[in-house]
Structure formats: structure tokens, C-alpha cells
PDB file of N, CA and C in Angstrom:
ATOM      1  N   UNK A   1     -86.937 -45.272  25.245  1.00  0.00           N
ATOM      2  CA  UNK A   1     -86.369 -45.883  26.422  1.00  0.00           C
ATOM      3  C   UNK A   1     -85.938 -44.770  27.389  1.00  0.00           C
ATOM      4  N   UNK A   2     -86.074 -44.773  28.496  1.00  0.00           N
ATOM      5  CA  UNK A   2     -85.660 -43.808  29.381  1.00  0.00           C
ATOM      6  C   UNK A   2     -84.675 -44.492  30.332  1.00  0.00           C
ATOM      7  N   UNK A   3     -83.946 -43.871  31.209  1.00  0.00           N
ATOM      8  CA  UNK A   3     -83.041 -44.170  32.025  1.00  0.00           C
ATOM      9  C   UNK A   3     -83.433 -43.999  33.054  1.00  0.00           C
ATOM     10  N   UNK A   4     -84.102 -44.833  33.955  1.00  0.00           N
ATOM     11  CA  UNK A   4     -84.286 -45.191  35.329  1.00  0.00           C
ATOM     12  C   UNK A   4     -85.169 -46.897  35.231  1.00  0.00           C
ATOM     13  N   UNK A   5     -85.528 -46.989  36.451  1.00  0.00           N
ATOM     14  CA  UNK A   5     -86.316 -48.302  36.772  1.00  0.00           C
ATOM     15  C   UNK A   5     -86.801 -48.274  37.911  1.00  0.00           C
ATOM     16  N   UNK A   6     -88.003 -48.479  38.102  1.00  0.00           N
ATOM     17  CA  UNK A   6     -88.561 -48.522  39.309  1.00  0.00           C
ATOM     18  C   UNK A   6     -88.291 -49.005  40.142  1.00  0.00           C
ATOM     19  N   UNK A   7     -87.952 -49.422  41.755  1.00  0.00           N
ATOM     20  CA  UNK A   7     -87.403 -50.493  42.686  1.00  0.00           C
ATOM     21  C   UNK A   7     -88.604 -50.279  43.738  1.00  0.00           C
ATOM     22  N   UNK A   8     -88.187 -51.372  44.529  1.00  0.00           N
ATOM     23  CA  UNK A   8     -88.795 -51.478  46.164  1.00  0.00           C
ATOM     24  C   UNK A   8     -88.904 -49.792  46.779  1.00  0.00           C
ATOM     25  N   UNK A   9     -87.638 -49.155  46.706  1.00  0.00           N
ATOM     26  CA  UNK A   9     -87.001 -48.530  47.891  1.00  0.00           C
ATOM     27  C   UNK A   9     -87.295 -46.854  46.907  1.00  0.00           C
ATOM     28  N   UNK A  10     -87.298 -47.108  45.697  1.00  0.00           N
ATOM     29  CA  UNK A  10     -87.933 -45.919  45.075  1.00  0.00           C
ATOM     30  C   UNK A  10     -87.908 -45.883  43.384  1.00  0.00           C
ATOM     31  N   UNK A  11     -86.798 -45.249  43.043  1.00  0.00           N
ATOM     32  CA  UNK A  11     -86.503 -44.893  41.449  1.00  0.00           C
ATOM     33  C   UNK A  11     -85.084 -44.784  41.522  1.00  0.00           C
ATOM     34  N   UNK A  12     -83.957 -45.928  40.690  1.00  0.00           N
ATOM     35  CA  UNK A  12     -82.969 -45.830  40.641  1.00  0.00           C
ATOM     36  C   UNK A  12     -83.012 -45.156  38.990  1.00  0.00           C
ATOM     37  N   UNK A  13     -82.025 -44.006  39.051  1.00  0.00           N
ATOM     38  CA  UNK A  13     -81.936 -43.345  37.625  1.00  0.00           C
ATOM     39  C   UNK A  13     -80.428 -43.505  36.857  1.00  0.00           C
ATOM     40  N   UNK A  14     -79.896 -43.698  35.737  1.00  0.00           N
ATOM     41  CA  UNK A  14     -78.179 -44.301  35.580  1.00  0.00           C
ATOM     42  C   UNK A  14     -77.851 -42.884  34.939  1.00  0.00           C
ATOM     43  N   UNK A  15     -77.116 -42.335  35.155  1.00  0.00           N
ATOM     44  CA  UNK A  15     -76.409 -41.400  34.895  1.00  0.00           C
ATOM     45  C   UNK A  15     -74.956 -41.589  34.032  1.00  0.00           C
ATOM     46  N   UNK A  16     -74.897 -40.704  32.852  1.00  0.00           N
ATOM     47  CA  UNK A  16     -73.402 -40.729  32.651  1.00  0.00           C
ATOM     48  C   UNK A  16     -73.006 -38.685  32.588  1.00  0.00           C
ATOM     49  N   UNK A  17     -72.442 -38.652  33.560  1.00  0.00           N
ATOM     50  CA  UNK A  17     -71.666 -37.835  34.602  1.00  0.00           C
ATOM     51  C   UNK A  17     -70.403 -36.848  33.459  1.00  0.00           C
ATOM     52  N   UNK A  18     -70.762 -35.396  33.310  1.00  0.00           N
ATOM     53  CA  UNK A  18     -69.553 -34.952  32.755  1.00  0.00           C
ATOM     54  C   UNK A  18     -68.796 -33.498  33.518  1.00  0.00           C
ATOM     55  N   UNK A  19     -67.486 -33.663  34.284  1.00  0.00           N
ATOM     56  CA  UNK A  19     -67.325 -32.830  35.529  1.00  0.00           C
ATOM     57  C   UNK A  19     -66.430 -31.739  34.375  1.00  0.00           C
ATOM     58  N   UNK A  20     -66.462 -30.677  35.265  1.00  0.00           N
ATOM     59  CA  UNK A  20     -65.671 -29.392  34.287  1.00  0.00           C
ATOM     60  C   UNK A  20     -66.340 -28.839  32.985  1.00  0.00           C
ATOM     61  N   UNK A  21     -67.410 -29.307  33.335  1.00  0.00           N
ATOM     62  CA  UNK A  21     -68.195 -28.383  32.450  1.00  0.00           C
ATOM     63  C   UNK A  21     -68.659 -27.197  32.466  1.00  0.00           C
ATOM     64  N   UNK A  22     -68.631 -26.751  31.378  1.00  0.00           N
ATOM     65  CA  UNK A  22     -69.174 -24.829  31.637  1.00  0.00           C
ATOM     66  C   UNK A  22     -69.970 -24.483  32.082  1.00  0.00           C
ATOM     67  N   UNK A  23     -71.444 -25.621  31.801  1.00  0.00           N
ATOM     68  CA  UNK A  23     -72.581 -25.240  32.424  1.00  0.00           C
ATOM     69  C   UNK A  23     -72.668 -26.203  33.501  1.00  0.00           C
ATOM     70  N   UNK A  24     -73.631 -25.904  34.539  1.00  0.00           N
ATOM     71  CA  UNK A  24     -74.389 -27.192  35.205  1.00  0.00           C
ATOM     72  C   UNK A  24     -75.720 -27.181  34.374  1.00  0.00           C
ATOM     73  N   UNK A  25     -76.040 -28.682  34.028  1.00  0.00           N
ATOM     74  CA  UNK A  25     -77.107 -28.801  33.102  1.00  0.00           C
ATOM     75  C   UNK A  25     -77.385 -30.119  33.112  1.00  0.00           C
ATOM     76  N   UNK A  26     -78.443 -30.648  32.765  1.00  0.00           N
ATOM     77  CA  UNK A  26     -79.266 -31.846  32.276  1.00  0.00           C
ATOM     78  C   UNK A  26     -79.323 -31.843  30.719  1.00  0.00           C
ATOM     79  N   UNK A  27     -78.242 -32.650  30.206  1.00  0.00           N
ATOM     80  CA  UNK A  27     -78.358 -32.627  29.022  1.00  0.00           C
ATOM     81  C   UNK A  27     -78.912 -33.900  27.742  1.00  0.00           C
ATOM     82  N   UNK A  28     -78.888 -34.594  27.780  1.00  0.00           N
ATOM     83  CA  UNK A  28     -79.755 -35.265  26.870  1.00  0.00           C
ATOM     84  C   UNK A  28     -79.370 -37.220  27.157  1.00  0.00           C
ATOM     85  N   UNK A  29     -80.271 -37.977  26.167  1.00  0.00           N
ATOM     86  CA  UNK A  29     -80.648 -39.434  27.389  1.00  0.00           C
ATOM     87  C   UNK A  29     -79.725 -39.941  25.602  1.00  0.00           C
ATOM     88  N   UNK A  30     -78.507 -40.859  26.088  1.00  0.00           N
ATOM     89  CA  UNK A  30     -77.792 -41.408  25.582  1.00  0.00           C
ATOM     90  C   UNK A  30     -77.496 -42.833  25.212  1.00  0.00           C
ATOM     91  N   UNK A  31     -77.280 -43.864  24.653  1.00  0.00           N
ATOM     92  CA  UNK A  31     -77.228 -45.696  24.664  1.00  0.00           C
ATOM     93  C   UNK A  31     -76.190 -45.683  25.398  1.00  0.00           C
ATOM     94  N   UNK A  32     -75.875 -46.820  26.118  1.00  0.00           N
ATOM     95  CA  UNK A  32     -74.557 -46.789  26.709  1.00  0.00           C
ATOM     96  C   UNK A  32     -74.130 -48.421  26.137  1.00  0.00           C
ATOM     97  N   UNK A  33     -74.401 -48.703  24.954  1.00  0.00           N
ATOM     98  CA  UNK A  33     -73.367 -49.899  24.071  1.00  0.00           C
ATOM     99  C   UNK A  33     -73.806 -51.019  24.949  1.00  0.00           C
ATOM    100  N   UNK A  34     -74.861 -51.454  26.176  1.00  0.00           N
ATOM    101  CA  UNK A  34     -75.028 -52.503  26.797  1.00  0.00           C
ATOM    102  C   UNK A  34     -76.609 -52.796  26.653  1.00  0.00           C
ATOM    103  N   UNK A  35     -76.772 -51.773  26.304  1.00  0.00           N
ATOM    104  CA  UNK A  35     -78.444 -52.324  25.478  1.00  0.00           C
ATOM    105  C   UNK A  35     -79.591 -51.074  26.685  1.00  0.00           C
ATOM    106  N   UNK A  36     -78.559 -50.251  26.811  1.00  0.00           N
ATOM    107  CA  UNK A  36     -79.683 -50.008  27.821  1.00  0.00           C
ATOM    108  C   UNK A  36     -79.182 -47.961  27.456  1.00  0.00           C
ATOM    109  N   UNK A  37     -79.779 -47.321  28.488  1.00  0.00           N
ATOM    110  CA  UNK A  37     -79.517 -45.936  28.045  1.00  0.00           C
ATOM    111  C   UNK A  37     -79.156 -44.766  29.244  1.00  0.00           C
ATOM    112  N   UNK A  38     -78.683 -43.751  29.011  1.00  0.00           N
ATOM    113  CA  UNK A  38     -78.012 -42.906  30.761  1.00  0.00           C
ATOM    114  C   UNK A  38     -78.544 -41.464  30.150  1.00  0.00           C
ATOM    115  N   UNK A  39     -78.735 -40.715  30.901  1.00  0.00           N
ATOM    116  CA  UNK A  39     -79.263 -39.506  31.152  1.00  0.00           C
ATOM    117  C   UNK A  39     -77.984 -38.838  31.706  1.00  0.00           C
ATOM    118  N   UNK A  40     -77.354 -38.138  30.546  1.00  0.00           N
ATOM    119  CA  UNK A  40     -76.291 -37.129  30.583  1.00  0.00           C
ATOM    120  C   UNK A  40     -76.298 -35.958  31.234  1.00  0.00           C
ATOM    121  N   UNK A  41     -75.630 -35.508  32.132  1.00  0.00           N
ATOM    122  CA  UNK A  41     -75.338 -34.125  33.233  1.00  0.00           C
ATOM    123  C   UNK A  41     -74.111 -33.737  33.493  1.00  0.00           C
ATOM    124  N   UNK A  42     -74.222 -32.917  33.108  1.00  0.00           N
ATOM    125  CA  UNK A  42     -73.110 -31.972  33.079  1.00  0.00           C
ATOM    126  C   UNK A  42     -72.599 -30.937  34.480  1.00  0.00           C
ATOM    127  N   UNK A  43     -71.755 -30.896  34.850  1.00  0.00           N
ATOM    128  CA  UNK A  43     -71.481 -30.374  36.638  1.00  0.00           C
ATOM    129  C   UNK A  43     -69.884 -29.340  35.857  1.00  0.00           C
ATOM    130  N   UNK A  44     -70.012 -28.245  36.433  1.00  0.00           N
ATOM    131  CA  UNK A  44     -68.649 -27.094  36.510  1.00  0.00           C
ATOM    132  C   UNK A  44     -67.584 -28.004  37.397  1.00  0.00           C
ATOM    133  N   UNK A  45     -68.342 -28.920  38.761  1.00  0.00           N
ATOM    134  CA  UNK A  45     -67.617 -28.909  39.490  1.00  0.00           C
ATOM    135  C   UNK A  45     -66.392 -29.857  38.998  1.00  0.00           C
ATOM    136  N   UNK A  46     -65.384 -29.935  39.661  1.00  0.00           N
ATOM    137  CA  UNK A  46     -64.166 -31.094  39.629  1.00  0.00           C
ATOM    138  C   UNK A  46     -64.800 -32.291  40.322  1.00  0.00           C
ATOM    139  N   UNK A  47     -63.837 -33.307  40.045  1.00  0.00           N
ATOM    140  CA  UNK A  47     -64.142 -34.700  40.147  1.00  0.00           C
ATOM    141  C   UNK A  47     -63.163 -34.656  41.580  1.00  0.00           C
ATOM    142  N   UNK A  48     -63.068 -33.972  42.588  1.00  0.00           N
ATOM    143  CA  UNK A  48     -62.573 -34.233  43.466  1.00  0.00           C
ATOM    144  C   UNK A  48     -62.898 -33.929  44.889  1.00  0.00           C
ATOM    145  N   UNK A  49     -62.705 -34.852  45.965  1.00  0.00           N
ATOM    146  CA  UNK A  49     -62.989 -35.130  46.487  1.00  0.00           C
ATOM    147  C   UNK A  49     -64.920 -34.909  47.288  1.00  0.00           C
ATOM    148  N   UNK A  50     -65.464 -35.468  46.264  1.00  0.00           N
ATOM    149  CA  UNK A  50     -66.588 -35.921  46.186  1.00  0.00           C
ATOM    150  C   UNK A  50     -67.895 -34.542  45.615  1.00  0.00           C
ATOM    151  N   UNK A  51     -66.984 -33.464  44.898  1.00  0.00           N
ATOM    152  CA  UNK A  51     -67.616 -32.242  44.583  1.00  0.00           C
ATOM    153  C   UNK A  51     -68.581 -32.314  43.415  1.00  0.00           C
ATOM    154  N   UNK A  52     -68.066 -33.600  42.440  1.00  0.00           N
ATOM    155  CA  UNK A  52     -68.651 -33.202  41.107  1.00  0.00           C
ATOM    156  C   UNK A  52     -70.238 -34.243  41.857  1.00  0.00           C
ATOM    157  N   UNK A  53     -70.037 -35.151  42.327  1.00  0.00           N
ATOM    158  CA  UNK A  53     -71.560 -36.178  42.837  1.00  0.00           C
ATOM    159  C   UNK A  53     -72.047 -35.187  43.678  1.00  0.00           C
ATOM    160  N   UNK A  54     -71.886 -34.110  44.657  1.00  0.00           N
ATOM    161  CA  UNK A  54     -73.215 -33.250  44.849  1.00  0.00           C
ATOM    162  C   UNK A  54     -72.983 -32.103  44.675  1.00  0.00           C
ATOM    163  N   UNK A  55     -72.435 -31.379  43.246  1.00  0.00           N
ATOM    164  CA  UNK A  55     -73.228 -30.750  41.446  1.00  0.00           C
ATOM    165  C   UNK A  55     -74.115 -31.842  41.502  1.00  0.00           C
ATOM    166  N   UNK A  56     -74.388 -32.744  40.751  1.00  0.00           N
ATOM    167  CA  UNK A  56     -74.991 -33.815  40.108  1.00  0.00           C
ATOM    168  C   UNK A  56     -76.097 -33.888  41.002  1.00  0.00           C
ATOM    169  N   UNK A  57     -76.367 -34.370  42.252  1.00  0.00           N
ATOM    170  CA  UNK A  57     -77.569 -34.048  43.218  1.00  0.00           C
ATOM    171  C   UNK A  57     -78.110 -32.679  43.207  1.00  0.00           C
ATOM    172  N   UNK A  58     -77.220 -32.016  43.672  1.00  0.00           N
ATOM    173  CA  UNK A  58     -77.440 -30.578  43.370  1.00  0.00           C
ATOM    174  C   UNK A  58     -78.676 -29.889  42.168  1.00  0.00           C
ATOM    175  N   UNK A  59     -78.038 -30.845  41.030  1.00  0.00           N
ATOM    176  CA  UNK A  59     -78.749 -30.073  39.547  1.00  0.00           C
ATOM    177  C   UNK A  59     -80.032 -31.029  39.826  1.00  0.00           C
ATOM    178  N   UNK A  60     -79.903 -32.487  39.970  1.00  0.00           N
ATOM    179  CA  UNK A  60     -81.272 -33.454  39.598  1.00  0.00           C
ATOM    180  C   UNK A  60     -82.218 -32.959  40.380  1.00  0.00           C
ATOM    181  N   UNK A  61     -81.911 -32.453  41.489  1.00  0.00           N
ATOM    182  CA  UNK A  61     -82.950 -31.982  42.989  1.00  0.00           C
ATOM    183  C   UNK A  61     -83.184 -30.649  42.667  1.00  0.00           C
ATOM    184  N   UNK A  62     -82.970 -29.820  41.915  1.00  0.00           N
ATOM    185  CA  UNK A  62     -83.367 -28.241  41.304  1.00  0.00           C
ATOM    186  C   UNK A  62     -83.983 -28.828  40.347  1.00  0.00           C
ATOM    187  N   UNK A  63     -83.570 -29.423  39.242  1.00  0.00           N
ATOM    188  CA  UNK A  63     -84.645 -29.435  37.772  1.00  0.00           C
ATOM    189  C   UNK A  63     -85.733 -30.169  38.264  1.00  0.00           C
ATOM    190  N   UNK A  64     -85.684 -31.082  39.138  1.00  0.00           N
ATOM    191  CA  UNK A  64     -86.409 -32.445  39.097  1.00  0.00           C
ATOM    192  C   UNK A  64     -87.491 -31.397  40.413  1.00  0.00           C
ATOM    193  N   UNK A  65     -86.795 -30.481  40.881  1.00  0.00           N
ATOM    194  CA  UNK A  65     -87.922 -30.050  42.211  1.00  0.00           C
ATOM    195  C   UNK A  65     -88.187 -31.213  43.438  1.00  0.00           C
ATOM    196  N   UNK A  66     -86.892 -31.756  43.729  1.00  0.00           N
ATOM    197  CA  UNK A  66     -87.394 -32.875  44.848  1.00  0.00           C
ATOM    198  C   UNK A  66     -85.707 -32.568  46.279  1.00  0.00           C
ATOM    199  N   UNK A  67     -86.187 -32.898  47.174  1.00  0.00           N
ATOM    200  CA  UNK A  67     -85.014 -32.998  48.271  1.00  0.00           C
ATOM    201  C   UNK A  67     -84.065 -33.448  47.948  1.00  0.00           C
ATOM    202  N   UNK A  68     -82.814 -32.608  48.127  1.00  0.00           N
ATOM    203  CA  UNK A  68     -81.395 -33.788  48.028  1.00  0.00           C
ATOM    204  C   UNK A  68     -81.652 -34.638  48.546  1.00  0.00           C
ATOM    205  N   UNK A  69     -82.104 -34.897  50.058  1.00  0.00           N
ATOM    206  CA  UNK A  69     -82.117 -35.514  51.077  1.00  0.00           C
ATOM    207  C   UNK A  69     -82.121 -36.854  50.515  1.00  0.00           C
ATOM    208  N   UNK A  70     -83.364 -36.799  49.382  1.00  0.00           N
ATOM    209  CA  UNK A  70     -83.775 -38.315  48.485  1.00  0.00           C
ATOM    210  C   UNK A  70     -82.693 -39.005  47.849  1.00  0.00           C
ATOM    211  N   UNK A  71     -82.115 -38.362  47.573  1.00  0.00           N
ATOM    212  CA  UNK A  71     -80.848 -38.853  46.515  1.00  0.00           C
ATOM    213  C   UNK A  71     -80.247 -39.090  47.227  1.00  0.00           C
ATOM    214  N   UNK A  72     -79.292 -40.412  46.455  1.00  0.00           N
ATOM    215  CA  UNK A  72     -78.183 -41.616  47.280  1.00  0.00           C
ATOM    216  C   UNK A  72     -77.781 -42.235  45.918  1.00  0.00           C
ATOM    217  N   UNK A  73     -75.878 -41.698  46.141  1.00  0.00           N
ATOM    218  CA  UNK A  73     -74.742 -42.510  44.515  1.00  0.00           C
ATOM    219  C   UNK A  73     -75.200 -43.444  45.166  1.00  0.00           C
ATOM    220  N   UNK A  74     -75.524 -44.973  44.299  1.00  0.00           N
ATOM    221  CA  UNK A  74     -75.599 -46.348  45.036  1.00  0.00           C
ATOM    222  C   UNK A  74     -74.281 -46.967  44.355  1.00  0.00           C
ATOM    223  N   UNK A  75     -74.221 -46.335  43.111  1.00  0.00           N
ATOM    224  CA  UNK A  75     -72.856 -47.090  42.385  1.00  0.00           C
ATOM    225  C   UNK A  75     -72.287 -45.969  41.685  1.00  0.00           C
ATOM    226  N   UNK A  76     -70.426 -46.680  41.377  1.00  0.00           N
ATOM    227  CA  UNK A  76     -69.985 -45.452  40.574  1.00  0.00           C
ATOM    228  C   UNK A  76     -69.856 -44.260  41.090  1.00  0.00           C
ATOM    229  N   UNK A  77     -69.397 -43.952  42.515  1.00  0.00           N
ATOM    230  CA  UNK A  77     -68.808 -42.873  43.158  1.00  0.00           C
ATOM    231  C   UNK A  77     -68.080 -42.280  42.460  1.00  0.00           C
ATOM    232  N   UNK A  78     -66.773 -42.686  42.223  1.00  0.00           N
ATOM    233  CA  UNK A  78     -65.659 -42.323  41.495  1.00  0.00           C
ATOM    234  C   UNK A  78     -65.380 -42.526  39.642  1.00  0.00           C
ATOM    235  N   UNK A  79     -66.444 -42.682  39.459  1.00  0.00           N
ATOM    236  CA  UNK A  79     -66.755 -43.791  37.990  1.00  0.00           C
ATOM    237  C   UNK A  79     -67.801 -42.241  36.983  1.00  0.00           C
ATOM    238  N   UNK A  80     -67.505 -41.842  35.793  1.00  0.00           N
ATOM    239  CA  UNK A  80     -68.643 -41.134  35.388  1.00  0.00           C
ATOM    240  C   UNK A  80     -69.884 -41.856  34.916  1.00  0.00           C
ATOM    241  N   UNK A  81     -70.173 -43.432  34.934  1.00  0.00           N
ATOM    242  CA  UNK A  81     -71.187 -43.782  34.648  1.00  0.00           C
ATOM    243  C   UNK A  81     -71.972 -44.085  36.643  1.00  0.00           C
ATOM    244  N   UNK A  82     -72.898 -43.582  37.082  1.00  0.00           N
ATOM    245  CA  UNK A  82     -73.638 -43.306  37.826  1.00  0.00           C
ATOM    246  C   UNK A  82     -74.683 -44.058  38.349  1.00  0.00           C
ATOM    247  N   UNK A  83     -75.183 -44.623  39.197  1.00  0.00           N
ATOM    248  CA  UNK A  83     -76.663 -44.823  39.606  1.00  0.00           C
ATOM    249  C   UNK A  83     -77.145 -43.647  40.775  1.00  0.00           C
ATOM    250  N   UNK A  84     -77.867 -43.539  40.578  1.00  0.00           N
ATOM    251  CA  UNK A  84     -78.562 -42.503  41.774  1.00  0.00           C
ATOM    252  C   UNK A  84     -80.004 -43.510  42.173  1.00  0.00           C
ATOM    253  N   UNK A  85     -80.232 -43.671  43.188  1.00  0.00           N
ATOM    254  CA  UNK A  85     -81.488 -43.975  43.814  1.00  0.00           C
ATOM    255  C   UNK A  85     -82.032 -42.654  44.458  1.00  0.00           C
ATOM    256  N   UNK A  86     -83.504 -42.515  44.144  1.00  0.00           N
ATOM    257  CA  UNK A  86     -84.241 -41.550  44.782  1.00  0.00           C
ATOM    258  C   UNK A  86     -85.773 -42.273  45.556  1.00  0.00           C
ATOM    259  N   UNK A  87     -85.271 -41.885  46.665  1.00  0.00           N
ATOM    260  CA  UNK A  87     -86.291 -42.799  47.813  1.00  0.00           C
ATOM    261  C   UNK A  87     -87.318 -42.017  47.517  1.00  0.00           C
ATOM    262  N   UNK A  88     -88.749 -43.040  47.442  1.00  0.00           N
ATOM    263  CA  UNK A  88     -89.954 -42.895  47.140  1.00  0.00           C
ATOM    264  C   UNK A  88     -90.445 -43.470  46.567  1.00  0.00           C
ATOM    265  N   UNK A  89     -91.728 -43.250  46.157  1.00  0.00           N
ATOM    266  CA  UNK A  89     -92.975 -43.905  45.650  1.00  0.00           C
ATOM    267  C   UNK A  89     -92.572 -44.007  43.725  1.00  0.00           C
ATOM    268  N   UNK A  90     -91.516 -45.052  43.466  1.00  0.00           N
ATOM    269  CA  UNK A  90     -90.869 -45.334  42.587  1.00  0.00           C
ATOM    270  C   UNK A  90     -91.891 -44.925  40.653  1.00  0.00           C
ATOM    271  N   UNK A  91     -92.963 -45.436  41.249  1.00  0.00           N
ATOM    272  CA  UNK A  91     -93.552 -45.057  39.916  1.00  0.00           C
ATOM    273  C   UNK A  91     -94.427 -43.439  40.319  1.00  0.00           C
ATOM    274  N   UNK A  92     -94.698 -42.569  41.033  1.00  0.00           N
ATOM    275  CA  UNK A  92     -94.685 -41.208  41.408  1.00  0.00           C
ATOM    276  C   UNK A  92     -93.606 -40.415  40.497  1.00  0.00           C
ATOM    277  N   UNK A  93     -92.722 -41.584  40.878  1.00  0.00           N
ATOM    278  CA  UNK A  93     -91.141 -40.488  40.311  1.00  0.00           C
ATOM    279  C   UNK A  93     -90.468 -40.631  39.045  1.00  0.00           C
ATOM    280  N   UNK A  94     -91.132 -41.464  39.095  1.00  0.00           N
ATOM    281  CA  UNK A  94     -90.737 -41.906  37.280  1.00  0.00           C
ATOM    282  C   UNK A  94     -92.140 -41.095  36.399  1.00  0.00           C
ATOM    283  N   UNK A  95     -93.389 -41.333  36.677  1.00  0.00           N
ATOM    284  CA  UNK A  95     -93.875 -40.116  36.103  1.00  0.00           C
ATOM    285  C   UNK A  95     -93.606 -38.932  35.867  1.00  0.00           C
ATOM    286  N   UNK A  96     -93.267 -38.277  37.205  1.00  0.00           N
ATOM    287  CA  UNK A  96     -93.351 -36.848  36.848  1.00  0.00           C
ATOM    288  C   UNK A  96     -91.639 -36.628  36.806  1.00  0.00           C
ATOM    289  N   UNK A  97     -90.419 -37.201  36.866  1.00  0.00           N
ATOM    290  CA  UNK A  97     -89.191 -37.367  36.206  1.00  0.00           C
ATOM    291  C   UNK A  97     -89.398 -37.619  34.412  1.00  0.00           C
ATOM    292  N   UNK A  98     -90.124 -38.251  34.150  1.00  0.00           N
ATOM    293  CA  UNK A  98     -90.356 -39.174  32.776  1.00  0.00           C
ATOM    294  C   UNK A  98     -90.799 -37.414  32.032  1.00  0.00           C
ATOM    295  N   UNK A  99     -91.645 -36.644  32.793  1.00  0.00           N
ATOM    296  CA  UNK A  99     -91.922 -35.153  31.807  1.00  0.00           C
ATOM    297  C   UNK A  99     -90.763 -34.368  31.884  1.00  0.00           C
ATOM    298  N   UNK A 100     -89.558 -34.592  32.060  1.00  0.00           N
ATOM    299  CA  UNK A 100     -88.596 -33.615  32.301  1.00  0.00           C
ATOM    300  C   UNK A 100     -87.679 -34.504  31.302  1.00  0.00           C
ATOM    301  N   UNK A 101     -87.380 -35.596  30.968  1.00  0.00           N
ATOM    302  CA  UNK A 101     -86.232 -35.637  30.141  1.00  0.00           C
ATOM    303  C   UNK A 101     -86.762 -36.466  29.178  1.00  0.00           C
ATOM    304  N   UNK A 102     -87.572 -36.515  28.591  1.00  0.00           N
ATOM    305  CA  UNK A 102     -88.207 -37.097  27.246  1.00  0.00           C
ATOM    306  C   UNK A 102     -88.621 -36.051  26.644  1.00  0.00           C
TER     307      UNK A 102
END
């Protein structure tokens, strides 16, 4: 099972978010107890005033090789469980996303 889903508008991906961490990193795809699963990331930054959500853009748009520009929190600003939407050609991005965290 992977953590995203394809949409209209591109590839929404669910994130569960860990701020004050040592590294910035993409760390491994987790259950989240609702039947479904989140793709764990890790950010140095603090959870304040809006620093640790772009770490988190920051890292997905370096590993992933795509524009911040794409990325948009849609849910869970302030919340460590996450949605990110990344505008585009939804199954494009779930392919070549799908070789980076499986």
C-alpha cells in the first residue's frame, strides 16, 4: 500500500510529519490505525510559525526532484498528520514518486 491517491488536480500524498528532528529525511511508509498508511518525514525545523510545513516541502521537492511551487498543505497545517497535494499529471507522479518510497 502506498500513501498517496491520484485526484483531478494531481497527486494528494498523507504525510505523518516529525519536527525537531536531527536529520531532514524521508523516512519510511507507516499504518495509521484507519486502514490506510502515511509516509513519515522528518524536518530539524520547529513547528512554528509555519517552518516545520516548508522543511517538509522543502525535503519532498529535493528527494522527489519536482518544484515547491507544486506542493500545497491541503489539510493538517498545524496537525503532524498531513496531506500535501502536488499539482499535475496525478498518475506521472505517483509513478515516478511510487520508485522513491517503496
Amino acid at each position: 500500500m502506498l500513501p498517496f491517491r491520484e485526484t483531478p488536480q494531481g497527486l494528494e500524498v498523507f504525510l505523518r510529519v516529525t519536527p525537531r528532528a536531527s536529520a531532514n529525511r524521508i523516512a519510511d511508509i507507516l499504518e495509521d490505525g484507519a486502514g490506510g498508511c502515511r509516509l513519515k518525514v522528518r524536518v530539524t525545523a520547529v513547528p512554528e510559525d509555519g517552518k516545520a510545513n516548508k522543511a517538509v516541502i522543502r525535503v519532498l521537492a529535493k528527494s522527489w526532484k519536482l518544484a515547491k511551487s507544486l506542493f500545497q498543505i491541503t489539510a493538517g497545517t498545524t496537525d503532524r498528520n498531513k496531506t500535501i497535494l502536488i499539482t499535475g499529471d496525478g498518475s506521472a507522479l505517483a509513478r515516478e514518486i511510487a520508485k522513491h518510497v517503496s
